[in-house]
C-alpha atoms as a PDB file:
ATOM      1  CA  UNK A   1     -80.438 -54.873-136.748  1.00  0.00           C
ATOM      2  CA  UNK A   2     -79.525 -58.002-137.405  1.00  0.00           C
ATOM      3  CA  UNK A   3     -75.892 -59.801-136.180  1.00  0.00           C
ATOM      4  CA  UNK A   4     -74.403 -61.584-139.052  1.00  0.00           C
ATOM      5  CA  UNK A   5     -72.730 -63.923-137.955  1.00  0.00           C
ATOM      6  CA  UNK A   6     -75.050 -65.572-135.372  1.00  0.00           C
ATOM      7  CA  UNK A   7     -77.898 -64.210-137.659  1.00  0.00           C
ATOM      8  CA  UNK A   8     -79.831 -63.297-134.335  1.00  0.00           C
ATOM      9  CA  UNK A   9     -82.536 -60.374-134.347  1.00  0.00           C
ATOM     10  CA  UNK A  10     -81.514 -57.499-131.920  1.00  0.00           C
ATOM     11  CA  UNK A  11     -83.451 -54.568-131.371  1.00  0.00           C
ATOM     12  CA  UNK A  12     -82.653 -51.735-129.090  1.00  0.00           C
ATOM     13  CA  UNK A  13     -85.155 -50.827-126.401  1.00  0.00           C
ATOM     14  CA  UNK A  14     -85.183 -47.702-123.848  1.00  0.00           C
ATOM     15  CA  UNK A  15     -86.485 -48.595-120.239  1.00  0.00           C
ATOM     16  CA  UNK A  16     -88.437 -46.016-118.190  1.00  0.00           C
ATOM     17  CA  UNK A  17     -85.186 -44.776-116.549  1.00  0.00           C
ATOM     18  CA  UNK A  18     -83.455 -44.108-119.964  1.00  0.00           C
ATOM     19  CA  UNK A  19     -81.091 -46.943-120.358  1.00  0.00           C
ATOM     20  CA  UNK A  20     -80.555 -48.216-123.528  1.00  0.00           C
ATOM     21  CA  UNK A  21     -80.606 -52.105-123.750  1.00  0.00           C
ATOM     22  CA  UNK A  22     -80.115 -54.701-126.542  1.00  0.00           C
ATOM     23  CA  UNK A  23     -82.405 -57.245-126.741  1.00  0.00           C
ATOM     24  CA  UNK A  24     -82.752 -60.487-129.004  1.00  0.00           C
ATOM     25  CA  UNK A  25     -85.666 -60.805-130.547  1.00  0.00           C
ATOM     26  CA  UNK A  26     -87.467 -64.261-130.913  1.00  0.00           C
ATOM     27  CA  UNK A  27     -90.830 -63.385-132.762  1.00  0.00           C
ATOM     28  CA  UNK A  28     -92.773 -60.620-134.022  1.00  0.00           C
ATOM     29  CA  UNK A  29     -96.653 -61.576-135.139  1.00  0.00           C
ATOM     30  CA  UNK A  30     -99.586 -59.601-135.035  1.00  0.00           C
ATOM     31  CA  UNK A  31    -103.110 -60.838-134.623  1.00  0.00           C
ATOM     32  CA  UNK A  32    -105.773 -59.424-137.316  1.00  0.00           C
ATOM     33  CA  UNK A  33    -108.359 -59.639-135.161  1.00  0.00           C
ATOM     34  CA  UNK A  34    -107.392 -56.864-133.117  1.00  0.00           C
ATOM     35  CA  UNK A  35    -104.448 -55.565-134.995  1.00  0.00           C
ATOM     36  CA  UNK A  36    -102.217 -55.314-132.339  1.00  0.00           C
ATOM     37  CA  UNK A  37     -98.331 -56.829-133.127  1.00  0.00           C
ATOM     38  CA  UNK A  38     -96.460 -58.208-130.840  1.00  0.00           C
ATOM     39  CA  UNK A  39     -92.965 -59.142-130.319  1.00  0.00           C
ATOM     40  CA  UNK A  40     -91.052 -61.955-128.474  1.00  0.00           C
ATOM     41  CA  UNK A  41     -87.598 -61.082-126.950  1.00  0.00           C
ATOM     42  CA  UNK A  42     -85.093 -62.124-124.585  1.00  0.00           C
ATOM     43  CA  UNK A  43     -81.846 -60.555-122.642  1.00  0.00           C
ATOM     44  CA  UNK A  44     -80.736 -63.986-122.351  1.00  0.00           C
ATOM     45  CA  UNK A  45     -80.848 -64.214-118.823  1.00  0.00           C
ATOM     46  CA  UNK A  46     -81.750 -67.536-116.983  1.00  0.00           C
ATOM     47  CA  UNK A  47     -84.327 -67.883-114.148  1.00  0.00           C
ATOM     48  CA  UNK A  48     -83.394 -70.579-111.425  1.00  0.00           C
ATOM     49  CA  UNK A  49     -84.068 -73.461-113.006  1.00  0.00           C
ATOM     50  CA  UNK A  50     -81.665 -72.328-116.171  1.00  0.00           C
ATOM     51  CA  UNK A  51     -84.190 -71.700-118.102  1.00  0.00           C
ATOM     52  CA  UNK A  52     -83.728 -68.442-120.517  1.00  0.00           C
ATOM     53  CA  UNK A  53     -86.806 -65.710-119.337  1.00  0.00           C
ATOM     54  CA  UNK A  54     -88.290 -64.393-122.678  1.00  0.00           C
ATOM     55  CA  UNK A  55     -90.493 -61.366-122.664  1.00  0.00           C
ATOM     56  CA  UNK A  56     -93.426 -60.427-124.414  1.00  0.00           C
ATOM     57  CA  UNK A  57     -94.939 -56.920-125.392  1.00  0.00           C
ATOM     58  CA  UNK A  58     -97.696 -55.432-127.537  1.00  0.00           C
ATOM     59  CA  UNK A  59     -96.135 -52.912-130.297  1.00  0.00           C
ATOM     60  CA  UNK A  60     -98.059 -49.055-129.958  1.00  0.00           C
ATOM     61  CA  UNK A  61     -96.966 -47.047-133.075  1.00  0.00           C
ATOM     62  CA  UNK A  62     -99.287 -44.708-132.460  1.00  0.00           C
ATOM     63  CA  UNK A  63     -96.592 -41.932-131.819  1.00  0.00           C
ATOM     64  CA  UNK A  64     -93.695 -41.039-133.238  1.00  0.00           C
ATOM     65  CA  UNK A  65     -91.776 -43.924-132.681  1.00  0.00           C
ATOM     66  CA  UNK A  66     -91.987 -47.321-131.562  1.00  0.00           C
ATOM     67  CA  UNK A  67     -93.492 -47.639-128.027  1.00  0.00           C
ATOM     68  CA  UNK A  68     -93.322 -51.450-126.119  1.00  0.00           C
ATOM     69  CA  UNK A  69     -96.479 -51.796-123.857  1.00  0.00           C
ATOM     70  CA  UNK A  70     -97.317 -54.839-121.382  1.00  0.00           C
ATOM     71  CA  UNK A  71    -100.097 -57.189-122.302  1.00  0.00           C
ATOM     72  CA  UNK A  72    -102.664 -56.933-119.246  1.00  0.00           C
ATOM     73  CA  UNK A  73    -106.036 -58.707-121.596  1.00  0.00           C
ATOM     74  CA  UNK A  74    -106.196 -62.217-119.948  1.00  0.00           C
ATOM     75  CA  UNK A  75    -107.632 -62.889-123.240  1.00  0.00           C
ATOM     76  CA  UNK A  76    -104.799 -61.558-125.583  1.00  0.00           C
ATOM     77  CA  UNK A  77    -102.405 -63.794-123.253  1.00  0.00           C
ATOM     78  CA  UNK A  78    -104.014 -67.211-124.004  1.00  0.00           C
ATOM     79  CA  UNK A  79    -103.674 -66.186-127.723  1.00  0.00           C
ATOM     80  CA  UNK A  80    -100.556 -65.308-127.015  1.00  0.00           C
ATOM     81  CA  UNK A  81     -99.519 -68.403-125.124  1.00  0.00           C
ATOM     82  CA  UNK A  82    -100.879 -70.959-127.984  1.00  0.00           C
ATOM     83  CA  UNK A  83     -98.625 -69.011-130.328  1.00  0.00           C
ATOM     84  CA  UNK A  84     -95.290 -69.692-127.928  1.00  0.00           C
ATOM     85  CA  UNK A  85     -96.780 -73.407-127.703  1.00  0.00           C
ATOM     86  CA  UNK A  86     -97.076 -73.788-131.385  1.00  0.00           C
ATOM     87  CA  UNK A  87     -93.158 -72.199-131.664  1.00  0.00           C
ATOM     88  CA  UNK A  88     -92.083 -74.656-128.898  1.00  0.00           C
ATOM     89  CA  UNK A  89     -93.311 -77.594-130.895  1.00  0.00           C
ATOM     90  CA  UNK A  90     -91.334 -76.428-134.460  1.00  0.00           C
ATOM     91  CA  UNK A  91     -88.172 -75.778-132.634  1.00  0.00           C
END
């Protein structure tokens, strides 16, 4: 879904209790090497410092519909990181 007039990505996701939550999504990549996508999101809330938290999952579609899952590779995360460092540079 996309709002027009802000033209902001939002994308709905379910937590573990059930509640449905709309999210804005930053950036979605995937890495060939392991072909595992990924997406960047935030719920626009601010940490302490007033800085906006953003989140970052790996994408399973390996059932019937879209499942968000937690990176835990320590590997995966520095790939991960150089891509938000390359983003923060362009913006």
């Amino acid at each position: 879904m996309v709002d027009k007039q802000n033209e902001k990505k939002v994308m709905s996701i379910v937590s573990n209790d059930g509640a449905i939550e709309d999210v804005e999504v930053i950036l979605a990549f995937e890495f060939k090497d392991n072909n595992k996508e990924y997406v960047v999101y935030t719920k626009n809330e601010k940490d302490e410092n007033g800085n906006v938290t953003v989140y970052v999952s790996n994408i399973d579609r390996s059932g019937d519909e879209p499942k968000l899952v937690g990176v835990e590779n320590e590997n995966e995360w520095n790939k991960i990181k150089d891509v938000l460092r390359e983003l923060s540079k362009t913006e």
